[in-house]
N, C-alpha and C. Protein backbone atom coordinates (compact mmCIF):
# COMPACT_ATOMS: atom_id res chain seq x y z
N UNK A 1 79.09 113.33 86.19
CA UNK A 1 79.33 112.26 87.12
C UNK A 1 78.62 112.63 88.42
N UNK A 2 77.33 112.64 88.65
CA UNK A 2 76.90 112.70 89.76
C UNK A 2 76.64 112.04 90.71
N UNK A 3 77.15 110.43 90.92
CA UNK A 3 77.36 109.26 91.63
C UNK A 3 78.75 109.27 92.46
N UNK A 4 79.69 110.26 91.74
CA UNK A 4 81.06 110.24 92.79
C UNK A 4 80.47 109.95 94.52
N UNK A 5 81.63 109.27 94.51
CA UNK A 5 81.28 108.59 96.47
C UNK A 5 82.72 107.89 97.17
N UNK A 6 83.01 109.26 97.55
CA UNK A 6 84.76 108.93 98.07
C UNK A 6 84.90 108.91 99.30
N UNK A 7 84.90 108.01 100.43
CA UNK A 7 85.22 108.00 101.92
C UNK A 7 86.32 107.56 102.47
N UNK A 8 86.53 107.68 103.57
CA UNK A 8 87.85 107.41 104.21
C UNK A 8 89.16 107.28 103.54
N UNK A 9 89.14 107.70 102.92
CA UNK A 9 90.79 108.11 102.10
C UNK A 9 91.80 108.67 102.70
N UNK A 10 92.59 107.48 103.59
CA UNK A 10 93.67 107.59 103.95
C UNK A 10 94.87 106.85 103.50
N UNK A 11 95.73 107.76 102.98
CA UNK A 11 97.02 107.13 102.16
C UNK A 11 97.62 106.98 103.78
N UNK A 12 98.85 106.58 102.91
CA UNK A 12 98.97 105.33 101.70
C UNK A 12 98.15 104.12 101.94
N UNK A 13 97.56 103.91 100.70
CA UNK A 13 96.25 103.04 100.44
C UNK A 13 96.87 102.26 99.06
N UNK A 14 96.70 100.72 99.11
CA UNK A 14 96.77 100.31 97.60
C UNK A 14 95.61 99.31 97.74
N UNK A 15 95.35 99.79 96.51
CA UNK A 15 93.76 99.24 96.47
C UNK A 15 93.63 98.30 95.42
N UNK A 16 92.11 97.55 95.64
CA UNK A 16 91.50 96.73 94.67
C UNK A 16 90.45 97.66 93.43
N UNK A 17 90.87 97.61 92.40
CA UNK A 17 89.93 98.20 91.42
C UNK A 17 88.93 97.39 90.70
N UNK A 18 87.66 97.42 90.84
CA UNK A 18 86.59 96.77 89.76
C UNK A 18 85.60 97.63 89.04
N UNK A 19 85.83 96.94 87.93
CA UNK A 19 85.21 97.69 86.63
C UNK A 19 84.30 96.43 86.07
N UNK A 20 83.07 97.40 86.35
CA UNK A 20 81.78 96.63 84.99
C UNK A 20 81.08 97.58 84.24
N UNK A 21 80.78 97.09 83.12
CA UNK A 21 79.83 97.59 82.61
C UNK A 21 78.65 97.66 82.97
N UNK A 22 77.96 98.86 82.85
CA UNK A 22 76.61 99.09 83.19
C UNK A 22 75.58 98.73 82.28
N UNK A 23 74.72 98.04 82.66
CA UNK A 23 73.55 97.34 81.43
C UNK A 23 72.86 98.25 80.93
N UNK A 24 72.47 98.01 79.81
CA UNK A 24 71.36 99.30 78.91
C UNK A 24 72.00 99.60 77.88
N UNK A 25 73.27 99.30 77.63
CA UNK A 25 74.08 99.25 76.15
C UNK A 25 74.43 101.18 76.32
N UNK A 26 74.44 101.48 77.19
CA UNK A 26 75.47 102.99 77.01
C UNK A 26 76.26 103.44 77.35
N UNK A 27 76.95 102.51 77.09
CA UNK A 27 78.89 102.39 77.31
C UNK A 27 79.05 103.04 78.33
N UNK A 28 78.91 103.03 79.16
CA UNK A 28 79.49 103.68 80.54
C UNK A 28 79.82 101.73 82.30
N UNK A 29 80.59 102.70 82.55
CA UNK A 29 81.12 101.86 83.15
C UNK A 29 80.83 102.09 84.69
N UNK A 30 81.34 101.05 85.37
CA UNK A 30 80.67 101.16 87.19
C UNK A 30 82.26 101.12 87.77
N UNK A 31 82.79 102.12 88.36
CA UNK A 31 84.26 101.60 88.71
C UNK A 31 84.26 101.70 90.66
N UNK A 32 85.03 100.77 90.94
CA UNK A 32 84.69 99.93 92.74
C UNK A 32 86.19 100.46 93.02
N UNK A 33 86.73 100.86 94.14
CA UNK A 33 88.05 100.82 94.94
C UNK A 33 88.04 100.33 96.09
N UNK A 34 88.63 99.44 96.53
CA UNK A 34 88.39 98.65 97.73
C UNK A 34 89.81 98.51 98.29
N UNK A 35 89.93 98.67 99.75
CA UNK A 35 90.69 97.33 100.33
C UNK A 35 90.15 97.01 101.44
N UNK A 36 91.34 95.97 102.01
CA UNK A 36 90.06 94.75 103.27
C UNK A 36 89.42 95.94 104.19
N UNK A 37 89.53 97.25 104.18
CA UNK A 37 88.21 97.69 105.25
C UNK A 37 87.28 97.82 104.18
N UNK A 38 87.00 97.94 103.14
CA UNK A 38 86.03 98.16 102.48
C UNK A 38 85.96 98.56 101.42
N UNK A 39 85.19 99.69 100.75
CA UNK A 39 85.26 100.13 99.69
C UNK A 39 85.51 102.02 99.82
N UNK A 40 86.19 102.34 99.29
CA UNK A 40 86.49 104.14 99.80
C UNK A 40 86.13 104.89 98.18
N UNK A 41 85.42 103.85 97.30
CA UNK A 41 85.62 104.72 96.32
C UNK A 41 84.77 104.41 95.22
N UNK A 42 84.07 105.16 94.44
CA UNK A 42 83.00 104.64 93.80
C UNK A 42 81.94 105.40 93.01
N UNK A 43 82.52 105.39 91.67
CA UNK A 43 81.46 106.12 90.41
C UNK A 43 81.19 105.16 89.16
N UNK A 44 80.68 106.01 88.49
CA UNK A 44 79.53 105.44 86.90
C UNK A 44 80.39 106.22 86.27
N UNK A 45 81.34 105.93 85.16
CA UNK A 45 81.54 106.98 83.82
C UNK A 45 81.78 106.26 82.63
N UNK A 46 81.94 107.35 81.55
CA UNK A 46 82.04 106.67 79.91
C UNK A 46 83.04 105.47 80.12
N UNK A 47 82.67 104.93 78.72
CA UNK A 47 83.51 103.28 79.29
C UNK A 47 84.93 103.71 78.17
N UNK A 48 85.12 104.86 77.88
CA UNK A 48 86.08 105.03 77.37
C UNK A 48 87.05 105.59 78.45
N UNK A 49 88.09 104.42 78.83
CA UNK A 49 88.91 105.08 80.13
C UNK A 49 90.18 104.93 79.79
N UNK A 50 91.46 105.89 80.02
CA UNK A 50 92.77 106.05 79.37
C UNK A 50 93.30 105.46 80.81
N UNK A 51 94.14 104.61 80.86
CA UNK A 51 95.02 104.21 82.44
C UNK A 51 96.20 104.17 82.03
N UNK A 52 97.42 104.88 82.54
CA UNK A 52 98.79 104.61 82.78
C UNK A 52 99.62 105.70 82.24
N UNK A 53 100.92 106.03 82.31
CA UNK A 53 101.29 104.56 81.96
C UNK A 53 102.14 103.39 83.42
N UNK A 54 102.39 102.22 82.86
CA UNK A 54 101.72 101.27 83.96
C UNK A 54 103.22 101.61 84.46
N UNK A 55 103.64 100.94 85.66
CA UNK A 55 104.83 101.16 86.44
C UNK A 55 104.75 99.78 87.71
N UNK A 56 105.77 99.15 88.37
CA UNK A 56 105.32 98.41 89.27
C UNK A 56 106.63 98.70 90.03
N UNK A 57 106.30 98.32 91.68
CA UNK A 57 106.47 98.67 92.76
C UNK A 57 106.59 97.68 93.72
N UNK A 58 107.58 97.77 94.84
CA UNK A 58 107.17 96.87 96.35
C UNK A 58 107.29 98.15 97.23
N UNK A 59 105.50 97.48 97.62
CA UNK A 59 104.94 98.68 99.19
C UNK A 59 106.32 98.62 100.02
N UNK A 60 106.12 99.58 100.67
CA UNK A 60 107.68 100.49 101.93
C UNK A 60 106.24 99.57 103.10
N UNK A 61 107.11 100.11 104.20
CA UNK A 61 106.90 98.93 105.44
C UNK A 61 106.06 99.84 105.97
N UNK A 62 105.73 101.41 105.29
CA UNK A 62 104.12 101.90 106.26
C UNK A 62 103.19 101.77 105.46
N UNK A 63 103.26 100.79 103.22
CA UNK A 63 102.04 100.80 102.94
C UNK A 63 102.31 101.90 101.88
N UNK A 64 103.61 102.42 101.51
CA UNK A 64 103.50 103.47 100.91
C UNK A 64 104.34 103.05 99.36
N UNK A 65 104.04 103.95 98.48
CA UNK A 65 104.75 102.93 97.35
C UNK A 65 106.08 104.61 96.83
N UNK A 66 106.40 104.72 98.00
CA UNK A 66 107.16 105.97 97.40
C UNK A 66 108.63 105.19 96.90
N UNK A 67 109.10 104.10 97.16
CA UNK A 67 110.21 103.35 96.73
C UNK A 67 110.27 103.86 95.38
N UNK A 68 111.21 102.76 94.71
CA UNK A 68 111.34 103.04 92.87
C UNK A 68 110.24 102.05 92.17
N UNK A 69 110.18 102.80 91.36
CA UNK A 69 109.23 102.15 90.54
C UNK A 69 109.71 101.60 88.81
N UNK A 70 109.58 100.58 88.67
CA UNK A 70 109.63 100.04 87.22
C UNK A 70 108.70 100.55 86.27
N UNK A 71 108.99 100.97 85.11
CA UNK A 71 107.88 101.35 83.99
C UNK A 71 108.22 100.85 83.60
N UNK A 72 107.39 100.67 82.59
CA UNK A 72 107.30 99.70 81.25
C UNK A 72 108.04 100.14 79.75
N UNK A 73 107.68 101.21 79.61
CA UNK A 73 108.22 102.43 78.60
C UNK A 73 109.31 102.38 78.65
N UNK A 74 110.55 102.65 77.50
CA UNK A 74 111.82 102.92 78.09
C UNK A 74 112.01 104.08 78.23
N UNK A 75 111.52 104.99 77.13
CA UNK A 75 111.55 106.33 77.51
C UNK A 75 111.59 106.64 79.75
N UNK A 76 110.39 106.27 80.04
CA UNK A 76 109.85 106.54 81.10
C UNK A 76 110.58 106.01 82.24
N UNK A 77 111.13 104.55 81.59
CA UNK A 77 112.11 103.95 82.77
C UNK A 77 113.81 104.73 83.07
N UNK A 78 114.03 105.70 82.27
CA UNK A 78 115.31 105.86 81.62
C UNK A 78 114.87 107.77 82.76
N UNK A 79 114.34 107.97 82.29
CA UNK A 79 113.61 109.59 82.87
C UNK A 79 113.35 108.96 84.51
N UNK A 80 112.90 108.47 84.62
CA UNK A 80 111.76 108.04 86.16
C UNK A 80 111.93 106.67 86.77
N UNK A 81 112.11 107.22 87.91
CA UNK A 81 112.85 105.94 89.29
C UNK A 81 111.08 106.43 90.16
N UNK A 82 110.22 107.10 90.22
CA UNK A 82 109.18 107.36 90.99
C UNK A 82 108.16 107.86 90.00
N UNK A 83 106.65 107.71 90.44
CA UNK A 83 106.12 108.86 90.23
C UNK A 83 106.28 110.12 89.60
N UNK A 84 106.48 110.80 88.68
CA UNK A 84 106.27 112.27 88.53
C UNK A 84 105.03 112.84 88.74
N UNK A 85 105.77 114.08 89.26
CA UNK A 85 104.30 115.08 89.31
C UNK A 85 103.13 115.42 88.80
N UNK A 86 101.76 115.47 88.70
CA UNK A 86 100.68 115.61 87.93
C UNK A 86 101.39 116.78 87.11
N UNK A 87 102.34 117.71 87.15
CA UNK A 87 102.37 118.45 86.21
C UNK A 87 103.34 118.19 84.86
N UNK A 88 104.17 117.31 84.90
CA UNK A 88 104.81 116.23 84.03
C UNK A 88 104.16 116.20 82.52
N UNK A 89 104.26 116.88 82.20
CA UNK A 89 103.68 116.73 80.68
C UNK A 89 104.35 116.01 79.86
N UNK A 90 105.15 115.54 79.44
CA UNK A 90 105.90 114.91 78.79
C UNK A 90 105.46 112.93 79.57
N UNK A 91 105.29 113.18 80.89
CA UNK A 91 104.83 111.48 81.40
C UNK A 91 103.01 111.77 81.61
N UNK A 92 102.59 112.89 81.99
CA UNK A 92 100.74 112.52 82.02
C UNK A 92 99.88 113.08 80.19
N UNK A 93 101.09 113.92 79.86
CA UNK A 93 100.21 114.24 78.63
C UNK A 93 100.18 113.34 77.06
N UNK A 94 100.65 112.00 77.21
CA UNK A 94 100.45 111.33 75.71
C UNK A 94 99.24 110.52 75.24
């Protein structure tokens, strides 16, 4: 991935994500992060991309989504009122 291009990244941030495909037929993808100042975020990778699992939220009054969060999973809803930690294997490793 030698296109990574990450600026002004200041949380709490909830952003706009866009995804295209890149022309030339070699599955790789163009992915955009935006909000209204702009764009803070921005690479090319395989168009094989794993996301979630999904969860939904209402932003806190500085923008931050540390509130509770709904999953979708029951497992996950039943375990998790937030976020878990990147080290969570049992919620980042399936």
């Amino acid at each position: 991935m030698s296109d990574l291009l990450l600026t002004a990244w200041e949380p709490p941030v909830t952003a706009r994500l866009a995804v295209a495909p890149v022309p030339g037929g070699e599955q790789r993808i163009h992915v955009t992060a935006s909000t209204e100042r702009g764009t803070f975020l921005e690479f090319t990778g395989g168009a094989d991309v794993l996301a979630g699992p999904p969860s939904g939220f209402r932003l806190g009054p500085d923008g931050s989504d540390d509130g509770p969060h709904l999953f979708h999973g029951k497992v996950d809803a039943r375990r998790h009122s937030t976020v878990p930690a990147p080290c969570e294997k049992t919620f980042f490793e399936r």
